[in-house]
PDB file of N, CA and C in Angstrom:
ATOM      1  N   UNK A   1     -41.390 -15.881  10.132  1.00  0.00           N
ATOM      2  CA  UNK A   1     -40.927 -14.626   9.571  1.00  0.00           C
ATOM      3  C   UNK A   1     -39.826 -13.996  10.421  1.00  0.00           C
ATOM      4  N   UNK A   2     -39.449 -14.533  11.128  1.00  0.00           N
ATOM      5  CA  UNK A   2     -38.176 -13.716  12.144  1.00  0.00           C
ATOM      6  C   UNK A   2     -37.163 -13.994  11.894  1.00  0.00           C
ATOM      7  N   UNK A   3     -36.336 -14.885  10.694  1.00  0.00           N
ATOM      8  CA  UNK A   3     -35.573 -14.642   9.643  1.00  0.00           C
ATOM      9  C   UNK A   3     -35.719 -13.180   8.943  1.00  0.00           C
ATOM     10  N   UNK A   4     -36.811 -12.887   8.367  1.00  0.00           N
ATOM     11  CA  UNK A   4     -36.687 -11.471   7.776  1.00  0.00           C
ATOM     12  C   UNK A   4     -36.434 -10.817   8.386  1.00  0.00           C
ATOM     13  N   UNK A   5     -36.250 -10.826   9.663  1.00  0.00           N
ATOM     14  CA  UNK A   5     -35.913  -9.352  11.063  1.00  0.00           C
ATOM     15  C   UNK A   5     -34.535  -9.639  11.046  1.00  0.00           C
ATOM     16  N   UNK A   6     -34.210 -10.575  10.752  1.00  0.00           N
ATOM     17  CA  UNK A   6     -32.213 -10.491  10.909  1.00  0.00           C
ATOM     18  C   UNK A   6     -31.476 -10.798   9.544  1.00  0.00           C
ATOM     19  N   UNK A   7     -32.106 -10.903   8.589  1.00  0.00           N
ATOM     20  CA  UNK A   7     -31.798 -11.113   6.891  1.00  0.00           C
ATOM     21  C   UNK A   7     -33.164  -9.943   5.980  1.00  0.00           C
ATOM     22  N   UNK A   8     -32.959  -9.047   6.408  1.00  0.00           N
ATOM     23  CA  UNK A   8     -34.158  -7.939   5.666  1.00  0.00           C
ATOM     24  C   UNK A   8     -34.831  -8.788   4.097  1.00  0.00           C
ATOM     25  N   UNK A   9     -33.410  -8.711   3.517  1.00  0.00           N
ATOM     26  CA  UNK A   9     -33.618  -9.324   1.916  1.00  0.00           C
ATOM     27  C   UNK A   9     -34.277 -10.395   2.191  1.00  0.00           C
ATOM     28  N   UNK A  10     -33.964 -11.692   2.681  1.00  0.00           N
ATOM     29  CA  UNK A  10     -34.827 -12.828   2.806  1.00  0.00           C
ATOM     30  C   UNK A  10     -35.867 -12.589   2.928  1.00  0.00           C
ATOM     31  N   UNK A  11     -36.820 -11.633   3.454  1.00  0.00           N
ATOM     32  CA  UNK A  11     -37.790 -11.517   3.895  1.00  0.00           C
ATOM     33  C   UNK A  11     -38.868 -11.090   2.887  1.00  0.00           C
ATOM     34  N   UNK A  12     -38.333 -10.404   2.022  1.00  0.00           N
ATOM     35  CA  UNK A  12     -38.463  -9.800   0.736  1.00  0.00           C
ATOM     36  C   UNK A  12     -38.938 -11.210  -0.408  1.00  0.00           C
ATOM     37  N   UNK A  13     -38.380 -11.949  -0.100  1.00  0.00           N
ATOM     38  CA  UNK A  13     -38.455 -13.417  -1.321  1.00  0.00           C
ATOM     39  C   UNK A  13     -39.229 -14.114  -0.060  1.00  0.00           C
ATOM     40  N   UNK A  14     -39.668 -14.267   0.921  1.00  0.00           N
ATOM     41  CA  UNK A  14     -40.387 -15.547   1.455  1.00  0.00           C
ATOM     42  C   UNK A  14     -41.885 -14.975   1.309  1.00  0.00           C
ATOM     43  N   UNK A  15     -43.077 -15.387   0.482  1.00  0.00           N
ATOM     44  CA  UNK A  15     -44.140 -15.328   1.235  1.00  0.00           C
ATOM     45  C   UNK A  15     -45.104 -16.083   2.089  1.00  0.00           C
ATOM     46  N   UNK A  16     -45.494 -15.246   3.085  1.00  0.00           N
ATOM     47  CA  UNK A  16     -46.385 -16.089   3.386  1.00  0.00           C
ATOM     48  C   UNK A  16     -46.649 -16.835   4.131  1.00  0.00           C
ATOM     49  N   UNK A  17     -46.598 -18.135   4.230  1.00  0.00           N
ATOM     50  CA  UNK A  17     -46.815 -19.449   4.544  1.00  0.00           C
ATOM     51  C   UNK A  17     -45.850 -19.943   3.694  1.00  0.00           C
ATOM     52  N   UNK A  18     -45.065 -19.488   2.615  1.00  0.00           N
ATOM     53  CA  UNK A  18     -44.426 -20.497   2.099  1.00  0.00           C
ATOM     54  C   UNK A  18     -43.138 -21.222   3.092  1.00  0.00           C
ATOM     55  N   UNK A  19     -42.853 -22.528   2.978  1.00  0.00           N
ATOM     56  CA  UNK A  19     -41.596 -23.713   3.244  1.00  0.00           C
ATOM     57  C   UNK A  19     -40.704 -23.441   2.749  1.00  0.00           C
ATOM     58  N   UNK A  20     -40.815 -23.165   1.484  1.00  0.00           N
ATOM     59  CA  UNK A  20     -39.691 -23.247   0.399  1.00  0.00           C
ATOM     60  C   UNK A  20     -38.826 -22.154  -0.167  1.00  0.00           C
ATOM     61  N   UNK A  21     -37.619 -21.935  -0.391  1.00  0.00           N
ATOM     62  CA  UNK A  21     -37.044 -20.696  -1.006  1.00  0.00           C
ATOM     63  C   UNK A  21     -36.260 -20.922  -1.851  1.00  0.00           C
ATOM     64  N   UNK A  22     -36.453 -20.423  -2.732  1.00  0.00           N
ATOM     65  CA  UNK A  22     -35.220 -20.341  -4.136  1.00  0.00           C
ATOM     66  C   UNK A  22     -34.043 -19.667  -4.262  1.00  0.00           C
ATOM     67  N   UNK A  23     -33.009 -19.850  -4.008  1.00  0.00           N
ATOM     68  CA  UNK A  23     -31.828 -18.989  -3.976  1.00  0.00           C
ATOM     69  C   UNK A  23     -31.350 -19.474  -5.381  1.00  0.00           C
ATOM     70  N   UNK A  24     -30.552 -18.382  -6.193  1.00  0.00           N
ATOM     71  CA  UNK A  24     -30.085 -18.812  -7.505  1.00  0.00           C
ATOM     72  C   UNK A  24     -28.687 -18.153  -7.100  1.00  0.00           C
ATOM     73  N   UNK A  25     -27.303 -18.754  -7.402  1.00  0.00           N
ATOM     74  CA  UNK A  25     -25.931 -18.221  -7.519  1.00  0.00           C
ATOM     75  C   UNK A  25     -25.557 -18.356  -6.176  1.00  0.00           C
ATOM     76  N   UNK A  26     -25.963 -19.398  -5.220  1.00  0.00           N
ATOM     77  CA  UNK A  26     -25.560 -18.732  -3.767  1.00  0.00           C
ATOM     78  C   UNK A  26     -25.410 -20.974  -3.745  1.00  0.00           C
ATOM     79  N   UNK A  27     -24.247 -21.195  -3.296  1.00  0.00           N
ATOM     80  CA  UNK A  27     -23.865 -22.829  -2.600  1.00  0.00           C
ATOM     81  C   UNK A  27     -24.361 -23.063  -1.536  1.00  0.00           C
ATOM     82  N   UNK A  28     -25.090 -24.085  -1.317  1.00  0.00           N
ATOM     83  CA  UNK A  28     -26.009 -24.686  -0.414  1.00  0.00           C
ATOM     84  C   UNK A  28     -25.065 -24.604   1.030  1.00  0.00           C
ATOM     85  N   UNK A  29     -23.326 -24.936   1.212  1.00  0.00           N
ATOM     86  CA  UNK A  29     -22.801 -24.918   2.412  1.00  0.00           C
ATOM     87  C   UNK A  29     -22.480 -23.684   2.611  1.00  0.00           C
ATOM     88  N   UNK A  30     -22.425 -22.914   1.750  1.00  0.00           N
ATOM     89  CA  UNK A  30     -21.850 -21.628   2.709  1.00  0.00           C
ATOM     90  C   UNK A  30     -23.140 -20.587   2.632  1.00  0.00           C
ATOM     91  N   UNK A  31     -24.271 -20.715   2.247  1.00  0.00           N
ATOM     92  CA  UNK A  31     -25.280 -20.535   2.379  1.00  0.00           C
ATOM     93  C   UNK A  31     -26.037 -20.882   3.997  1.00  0.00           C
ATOM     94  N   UNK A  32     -25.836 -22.306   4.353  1.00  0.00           N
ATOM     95  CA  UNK A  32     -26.317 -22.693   5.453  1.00  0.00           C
ATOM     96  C   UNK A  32     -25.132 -22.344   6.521  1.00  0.00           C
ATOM     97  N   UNK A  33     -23.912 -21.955   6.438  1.00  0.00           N
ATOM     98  CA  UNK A  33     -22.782 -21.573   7.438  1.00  0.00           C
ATOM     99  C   UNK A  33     -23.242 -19.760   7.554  1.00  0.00           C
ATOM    100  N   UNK A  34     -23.764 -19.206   6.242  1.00  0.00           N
ATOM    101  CA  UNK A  34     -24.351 -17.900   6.478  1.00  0.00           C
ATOM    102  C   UNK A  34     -25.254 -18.098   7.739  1.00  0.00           C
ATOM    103  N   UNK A  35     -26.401 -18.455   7.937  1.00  0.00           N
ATOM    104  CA  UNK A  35     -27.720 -18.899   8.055  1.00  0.00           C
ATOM    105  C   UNK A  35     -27.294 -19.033   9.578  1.00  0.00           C
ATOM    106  N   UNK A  36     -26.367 -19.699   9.837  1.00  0.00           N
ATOM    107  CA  UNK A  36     -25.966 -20.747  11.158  1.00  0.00           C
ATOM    108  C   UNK A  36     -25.506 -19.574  11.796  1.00  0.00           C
ATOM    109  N   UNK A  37     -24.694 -18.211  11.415  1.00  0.00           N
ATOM    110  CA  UNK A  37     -24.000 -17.552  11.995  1.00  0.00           C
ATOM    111  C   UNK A  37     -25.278 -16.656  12.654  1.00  0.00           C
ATOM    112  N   UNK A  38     -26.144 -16.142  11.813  1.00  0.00           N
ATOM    113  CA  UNK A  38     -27.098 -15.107  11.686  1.00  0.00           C
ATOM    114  C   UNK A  38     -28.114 -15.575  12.201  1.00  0.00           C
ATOM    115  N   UNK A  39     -28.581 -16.852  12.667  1.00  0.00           N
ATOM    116  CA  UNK A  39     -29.776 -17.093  13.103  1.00  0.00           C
ATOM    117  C   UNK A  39     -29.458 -19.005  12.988  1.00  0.00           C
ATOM    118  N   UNK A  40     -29.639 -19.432  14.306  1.00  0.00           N
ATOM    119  CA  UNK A  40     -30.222 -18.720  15.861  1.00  0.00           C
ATOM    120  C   UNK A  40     -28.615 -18.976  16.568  1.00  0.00           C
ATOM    121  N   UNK A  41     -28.173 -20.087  16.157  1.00  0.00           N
ATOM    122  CA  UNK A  41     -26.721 -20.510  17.178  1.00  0.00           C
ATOM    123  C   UNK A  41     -25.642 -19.641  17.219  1.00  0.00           C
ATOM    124  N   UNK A  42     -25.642 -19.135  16.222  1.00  0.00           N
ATOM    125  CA  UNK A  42     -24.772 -17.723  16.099  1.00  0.00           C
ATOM    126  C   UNK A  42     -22.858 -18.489  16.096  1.00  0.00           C
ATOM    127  N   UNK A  43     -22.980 -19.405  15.347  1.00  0.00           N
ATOM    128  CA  UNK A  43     -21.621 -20.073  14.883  1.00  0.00           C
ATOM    129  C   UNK A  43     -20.854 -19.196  14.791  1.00  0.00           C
ATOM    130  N   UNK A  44     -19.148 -19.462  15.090  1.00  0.00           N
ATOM    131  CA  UNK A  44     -18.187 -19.145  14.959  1.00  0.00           C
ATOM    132  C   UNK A  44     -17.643 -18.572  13.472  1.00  0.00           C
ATOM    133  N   UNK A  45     -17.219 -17.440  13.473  1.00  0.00           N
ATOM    134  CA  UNK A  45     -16.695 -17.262  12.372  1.00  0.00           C
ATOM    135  C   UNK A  45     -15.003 -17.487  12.205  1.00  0.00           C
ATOM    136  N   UNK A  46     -14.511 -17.787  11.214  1.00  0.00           N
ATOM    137  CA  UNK A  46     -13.251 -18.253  11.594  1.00  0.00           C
ATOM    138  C   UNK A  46     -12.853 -18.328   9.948  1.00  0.00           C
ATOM    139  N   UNK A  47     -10.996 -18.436   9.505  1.00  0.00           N
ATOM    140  CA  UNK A  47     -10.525 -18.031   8.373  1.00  0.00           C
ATOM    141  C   UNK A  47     -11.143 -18.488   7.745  1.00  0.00           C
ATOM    142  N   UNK A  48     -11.808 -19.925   7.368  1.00  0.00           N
ATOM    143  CA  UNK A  48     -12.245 -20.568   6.050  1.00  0.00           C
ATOM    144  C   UNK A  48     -13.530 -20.070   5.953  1.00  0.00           C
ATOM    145  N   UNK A  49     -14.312 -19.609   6.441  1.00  0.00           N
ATOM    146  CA  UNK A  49     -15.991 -19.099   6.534  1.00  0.00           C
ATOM    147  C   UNK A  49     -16.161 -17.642   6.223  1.00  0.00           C
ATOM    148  N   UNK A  50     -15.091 -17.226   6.406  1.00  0.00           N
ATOM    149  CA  UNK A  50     -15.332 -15.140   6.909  1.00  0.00           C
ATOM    150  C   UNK A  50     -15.513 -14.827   5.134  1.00  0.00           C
ATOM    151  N   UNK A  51     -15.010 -15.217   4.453  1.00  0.00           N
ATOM    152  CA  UNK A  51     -14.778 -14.567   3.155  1.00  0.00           C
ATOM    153  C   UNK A  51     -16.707 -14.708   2.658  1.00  0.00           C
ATOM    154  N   UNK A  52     -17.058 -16.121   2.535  1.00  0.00           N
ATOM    155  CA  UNK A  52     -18.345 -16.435   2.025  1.00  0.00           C
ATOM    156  C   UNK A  52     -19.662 -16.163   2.907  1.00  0.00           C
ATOM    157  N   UNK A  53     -19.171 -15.355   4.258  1.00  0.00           N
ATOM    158  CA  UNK A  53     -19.800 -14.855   5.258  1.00  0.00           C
ATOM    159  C   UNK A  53     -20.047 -13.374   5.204  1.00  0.00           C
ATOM    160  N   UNK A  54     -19.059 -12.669   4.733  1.00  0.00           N
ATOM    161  CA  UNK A  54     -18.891 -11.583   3.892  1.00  0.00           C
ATOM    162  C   UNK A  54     -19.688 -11.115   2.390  1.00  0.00           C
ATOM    163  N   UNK A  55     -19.375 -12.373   2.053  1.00  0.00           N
ATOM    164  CA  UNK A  55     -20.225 -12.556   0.287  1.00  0.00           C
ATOM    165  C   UNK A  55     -22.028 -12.037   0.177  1.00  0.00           C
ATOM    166  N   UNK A  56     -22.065 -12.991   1.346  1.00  0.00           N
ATOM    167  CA  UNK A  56     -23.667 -13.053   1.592  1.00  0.00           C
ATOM    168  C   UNK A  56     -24.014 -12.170   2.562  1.00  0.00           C
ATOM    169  N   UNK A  57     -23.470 -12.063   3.536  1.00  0.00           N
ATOM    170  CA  UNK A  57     -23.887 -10.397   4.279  1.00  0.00           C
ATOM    171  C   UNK A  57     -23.805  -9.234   2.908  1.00  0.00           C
ATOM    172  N   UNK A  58     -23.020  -9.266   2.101  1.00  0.00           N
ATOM    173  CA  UNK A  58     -23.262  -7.990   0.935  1.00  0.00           C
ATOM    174  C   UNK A  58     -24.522  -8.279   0.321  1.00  0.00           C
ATOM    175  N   UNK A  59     -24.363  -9.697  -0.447  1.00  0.00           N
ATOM    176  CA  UNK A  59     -26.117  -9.589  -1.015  1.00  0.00           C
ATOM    177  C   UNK A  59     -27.107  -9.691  -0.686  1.00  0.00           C
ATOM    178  N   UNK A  60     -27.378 -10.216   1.211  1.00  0.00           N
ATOM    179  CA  UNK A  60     -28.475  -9.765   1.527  1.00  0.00           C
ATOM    180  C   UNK A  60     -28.426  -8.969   2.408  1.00  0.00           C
ATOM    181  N   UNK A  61     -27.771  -7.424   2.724  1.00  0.00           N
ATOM    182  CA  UNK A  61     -28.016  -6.237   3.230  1.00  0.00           C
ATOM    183  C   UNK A  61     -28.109  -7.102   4.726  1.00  0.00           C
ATOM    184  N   UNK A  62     -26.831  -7.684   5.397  1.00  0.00           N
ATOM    185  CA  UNK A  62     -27.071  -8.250   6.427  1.00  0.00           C
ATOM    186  C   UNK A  62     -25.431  -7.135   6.788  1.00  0.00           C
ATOM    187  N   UNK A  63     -26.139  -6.159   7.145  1.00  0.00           N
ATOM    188  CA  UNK A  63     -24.701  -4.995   7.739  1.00  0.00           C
ATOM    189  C   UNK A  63     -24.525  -5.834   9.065  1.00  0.00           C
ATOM    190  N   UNK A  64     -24.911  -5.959   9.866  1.00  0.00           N
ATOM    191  CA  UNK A  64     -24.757  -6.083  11.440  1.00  0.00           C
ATOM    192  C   UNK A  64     -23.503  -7.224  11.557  1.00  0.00           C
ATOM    193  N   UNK A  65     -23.583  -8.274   9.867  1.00  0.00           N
ATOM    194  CA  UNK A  65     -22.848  -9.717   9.809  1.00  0.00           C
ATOM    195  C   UNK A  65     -21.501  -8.706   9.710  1.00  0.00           C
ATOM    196  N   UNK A  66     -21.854  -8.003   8.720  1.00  0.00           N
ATOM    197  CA  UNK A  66     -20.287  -7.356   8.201  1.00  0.00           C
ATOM    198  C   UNK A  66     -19.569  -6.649   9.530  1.00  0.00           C
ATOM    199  N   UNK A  67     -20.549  -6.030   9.765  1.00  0.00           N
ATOM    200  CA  UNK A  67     -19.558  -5.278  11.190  1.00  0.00           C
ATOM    201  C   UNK A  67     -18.977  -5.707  11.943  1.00  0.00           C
ATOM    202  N   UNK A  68     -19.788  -7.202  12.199  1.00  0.00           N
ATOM    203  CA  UNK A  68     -19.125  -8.100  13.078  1.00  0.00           C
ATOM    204  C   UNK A  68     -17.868  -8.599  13.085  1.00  0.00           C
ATOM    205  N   UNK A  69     -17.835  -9.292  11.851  1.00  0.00           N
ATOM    206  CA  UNK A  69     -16.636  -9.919  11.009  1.00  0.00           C
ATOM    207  C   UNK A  69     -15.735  -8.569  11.143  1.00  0.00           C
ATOM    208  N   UNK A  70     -15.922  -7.278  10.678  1.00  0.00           N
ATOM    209  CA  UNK A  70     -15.057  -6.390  10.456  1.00  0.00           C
ATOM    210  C   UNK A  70     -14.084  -6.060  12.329  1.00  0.00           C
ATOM    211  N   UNK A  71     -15.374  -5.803  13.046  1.00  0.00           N
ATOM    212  CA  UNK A  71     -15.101  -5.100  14.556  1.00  0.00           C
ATOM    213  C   UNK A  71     -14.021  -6.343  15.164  1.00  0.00           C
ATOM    214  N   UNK A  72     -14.852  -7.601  14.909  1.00  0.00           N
ATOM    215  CA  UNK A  72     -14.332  -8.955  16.063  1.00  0.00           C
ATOM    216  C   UNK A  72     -13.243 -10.146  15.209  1.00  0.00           C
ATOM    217  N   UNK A  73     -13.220  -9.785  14.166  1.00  0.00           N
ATOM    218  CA  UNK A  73     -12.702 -10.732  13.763  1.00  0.00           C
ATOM    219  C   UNK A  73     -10.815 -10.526  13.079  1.00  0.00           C
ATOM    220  N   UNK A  74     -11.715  -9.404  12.096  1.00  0.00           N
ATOM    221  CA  UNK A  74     -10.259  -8.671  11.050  1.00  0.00           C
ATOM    222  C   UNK A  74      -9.724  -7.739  12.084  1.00  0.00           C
ATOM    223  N   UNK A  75     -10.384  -6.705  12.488  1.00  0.00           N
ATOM    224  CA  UNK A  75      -9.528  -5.765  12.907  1.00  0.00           C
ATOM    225  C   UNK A  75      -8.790  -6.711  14.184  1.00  0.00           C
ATOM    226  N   UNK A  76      -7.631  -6.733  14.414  1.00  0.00           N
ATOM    227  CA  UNK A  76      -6.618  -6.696  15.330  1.00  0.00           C
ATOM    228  C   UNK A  76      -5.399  -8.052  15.055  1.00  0.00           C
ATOM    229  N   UNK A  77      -6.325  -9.387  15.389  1.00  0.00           N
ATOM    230  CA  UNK A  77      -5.399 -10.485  15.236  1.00  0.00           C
ATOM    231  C   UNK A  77      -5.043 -10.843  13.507  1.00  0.00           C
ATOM    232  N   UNK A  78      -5.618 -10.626  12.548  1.00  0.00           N
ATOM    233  CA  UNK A  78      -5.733 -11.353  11.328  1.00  0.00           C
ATOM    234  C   UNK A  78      -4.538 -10.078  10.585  1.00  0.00           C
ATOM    235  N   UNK A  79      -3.842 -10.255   9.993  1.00  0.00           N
ATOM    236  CA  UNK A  79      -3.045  -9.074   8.928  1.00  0.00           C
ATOM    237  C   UNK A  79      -3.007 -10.091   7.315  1.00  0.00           C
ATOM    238  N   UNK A  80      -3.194  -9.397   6.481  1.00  0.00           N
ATOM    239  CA  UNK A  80      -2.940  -9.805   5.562  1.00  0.00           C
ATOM    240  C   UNK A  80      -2.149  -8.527   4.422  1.00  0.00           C
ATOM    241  N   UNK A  81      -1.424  -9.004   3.187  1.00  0.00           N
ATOM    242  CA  UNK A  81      -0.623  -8.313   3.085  1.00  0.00           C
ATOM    243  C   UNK A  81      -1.575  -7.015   2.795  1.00  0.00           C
ATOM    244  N   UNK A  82      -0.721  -6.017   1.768  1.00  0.00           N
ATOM    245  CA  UNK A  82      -1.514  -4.683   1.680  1.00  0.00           C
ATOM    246  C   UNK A  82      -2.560  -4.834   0.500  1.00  0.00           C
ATOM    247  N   UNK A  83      -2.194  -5.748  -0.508  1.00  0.00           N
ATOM    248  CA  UNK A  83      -3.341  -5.825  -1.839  1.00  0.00           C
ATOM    249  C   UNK A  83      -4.325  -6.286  -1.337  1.00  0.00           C
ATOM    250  N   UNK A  84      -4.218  -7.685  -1.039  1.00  0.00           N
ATOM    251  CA  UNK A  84      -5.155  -8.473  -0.195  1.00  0.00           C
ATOM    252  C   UNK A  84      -6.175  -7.364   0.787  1.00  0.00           C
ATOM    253  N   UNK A  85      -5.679  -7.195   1.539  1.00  0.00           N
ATOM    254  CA  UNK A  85      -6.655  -6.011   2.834  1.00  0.00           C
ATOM    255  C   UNK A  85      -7.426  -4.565   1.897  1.00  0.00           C
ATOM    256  N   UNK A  86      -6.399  -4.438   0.722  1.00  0.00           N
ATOM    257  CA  UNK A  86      -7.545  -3.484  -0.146  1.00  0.00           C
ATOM    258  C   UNK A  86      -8.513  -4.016  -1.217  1.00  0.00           C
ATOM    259  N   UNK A  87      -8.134  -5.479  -1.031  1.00  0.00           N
ATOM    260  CA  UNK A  87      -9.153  -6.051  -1.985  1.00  0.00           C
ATOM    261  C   UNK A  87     -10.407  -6.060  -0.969  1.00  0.00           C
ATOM    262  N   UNK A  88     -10.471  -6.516   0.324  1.00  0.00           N
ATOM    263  CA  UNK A  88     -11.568  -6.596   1.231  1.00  0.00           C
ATOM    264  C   UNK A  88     -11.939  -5.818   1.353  1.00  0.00           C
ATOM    265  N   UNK A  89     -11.038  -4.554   1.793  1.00  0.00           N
ATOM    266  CA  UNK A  89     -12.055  -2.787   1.842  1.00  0.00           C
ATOM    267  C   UNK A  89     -12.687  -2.706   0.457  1.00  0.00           C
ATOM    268  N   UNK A  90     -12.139  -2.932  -0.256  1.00  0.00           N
ATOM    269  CA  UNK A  90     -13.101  -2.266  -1.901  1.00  0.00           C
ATOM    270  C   UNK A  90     -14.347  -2.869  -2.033  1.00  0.00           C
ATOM    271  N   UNK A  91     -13.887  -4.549  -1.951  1.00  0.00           N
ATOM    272  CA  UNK A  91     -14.874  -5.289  -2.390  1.00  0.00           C
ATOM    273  C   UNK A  91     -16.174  -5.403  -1.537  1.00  0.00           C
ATOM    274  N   UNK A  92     -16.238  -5.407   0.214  1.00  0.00           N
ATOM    275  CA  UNK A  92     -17.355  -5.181   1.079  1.00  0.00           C
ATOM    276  C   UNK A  92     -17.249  -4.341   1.507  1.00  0.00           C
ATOM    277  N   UNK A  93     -16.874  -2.888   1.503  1.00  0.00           N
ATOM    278  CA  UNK A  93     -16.550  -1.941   2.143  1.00  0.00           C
ATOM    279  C   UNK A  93     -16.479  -1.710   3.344  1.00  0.00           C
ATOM    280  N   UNK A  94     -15.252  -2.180   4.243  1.00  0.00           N
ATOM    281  CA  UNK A  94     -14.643  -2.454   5.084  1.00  0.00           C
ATOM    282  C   UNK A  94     -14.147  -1.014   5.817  1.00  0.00           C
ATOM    283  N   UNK A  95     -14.950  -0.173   6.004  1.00  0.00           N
ATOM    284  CA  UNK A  95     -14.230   1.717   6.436  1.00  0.00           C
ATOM    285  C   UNK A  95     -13.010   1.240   7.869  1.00  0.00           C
ATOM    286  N   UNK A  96     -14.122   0.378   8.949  1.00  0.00           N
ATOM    287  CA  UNK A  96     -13.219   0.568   9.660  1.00  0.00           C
ATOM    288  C   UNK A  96     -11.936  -0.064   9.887  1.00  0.00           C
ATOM    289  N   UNK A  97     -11.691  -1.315   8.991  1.00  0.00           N
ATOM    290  CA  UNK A  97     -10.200  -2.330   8.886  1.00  0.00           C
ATOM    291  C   UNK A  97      -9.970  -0.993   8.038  1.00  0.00           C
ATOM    292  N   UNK A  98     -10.447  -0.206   7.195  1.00  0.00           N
ATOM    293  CA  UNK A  98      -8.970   0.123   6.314  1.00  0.00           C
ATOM    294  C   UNK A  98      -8.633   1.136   6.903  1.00  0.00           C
ATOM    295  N   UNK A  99      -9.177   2.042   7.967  1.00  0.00           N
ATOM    296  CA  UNK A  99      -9.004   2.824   8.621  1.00  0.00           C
ATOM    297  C   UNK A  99      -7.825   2.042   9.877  1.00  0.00           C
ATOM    298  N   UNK A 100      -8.591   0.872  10.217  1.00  0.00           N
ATOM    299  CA  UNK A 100      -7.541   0.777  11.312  1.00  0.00           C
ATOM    300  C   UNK A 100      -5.859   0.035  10.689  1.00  0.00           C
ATOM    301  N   UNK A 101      -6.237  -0.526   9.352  1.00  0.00           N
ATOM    302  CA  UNK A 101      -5.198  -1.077   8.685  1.00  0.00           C
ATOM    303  C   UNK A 101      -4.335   0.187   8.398  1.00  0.00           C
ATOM    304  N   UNK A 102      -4.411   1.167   8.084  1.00  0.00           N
ATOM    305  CA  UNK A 102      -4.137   2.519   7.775  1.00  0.00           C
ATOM    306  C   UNK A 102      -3.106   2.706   8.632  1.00  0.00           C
ATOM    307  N   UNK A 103      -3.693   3.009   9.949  1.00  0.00           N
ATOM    308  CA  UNK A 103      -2.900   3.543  11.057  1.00  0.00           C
ATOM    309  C   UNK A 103      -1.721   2.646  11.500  1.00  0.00           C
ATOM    310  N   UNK A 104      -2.020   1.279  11.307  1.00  0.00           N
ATOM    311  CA  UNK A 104      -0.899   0.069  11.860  1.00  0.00           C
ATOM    312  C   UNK A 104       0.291   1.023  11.235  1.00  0.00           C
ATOM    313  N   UNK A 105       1.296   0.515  12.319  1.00  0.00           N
ATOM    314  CA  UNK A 105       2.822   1.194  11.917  1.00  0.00           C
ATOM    315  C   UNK A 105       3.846  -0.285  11.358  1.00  0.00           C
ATOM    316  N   UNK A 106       3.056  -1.767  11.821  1.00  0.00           N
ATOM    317  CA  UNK A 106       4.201  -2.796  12.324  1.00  0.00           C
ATOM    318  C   UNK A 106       4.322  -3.224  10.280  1.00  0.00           C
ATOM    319  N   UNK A 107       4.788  -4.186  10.263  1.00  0.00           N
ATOM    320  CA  UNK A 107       5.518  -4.759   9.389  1.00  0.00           C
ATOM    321  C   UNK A 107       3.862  -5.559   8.960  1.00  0.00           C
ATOM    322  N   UNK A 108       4.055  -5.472   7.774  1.00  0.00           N
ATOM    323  CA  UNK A 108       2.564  -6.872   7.423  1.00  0.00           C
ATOM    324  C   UNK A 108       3.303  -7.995   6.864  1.00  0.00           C
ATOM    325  N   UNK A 109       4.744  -8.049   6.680  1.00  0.00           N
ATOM    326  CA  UNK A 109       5.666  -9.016   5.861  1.00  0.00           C
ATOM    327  C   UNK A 109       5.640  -9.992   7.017  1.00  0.00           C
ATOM    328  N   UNK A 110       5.772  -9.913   8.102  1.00  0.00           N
ATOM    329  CA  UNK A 110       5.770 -10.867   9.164  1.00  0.00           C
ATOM    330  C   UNK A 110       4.283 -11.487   9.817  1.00  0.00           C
ATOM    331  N   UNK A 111       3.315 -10.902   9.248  1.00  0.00           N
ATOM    332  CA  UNK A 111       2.144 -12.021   9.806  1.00  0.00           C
ATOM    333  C   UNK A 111       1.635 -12.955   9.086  1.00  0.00           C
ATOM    334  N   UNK A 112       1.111 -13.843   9.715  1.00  0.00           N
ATOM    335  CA  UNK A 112       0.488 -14.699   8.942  1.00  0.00           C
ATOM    336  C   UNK A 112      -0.722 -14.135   7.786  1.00  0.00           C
ATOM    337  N   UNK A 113      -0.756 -14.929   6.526  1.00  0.00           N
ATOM    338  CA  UNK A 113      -1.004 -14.796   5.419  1.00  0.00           C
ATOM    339  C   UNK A 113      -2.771 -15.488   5.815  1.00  0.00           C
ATOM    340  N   UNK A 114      -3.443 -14.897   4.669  1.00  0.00           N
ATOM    341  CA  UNK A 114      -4.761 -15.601   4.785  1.00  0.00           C
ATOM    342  C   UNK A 114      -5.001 -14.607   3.445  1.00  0.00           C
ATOM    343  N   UNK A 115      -5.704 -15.704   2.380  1.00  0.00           N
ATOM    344  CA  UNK A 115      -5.907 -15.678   0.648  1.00  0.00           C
ATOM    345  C   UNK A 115      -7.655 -14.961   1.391  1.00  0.00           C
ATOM    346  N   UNK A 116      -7.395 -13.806  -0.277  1.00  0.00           N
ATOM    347  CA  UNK A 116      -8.372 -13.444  -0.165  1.00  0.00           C
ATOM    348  C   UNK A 116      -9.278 -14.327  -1.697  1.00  0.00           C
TER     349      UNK A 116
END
């Protein structure tokens, strides 16, 4: 049960003694790259992972994933243009990138690109 102490929701669908869990709408690899980040090795997050790392920190109320990704990852090195960066604030609610995206003065035409 000490999955449910760092995935609340999971904890909610396992009973018991049960082995087994049913996830419906969620892909077995970025499901287990969730899993890998959050418990126990605490994997790297990095451009190709953050989006579906994001996905699943929203549907299972895993804030601590989002903050992370938000504090260590987006805010500073990563820019993406201005639609893109308000698609991420809207869609996981991102306060402090759009706050700190906000304040940036530099150019976003000159950084590297990353698809939301």
């Amino acid at each position: 049960q000490e999955i449910s102490k760092l995935v609340p929701a999971l904890g909610l669908l396992i009973d018991e003694g049960e082995t087994k869990l049913m996830l419906d709408d969620v892909c077995y690899e970025e499901f287990i790259d969730f899993l890998s980040v959050v418990y126990p090795s605490r994997a790297p997050i990095s451009d190709i992972n953050f989006k579906s790392l994001l996905a699943l920190a929203k549907k299972y109320s895993v804030q601590h994933l989002t903050d992370t990704i938000e504090e260590r990852w987006l805010i500073g090195d990563h820019y993406f243009p201005p639609t893109e960066g308000l698609i991420l604030v809207v869609r996981y609610g991102l306060k402090r990138y759009r706050d700190w995206a906000a304040s940036e003065r530099r150019s976003w035409d000159d950084k590297p690109n990353i698809s939301v």
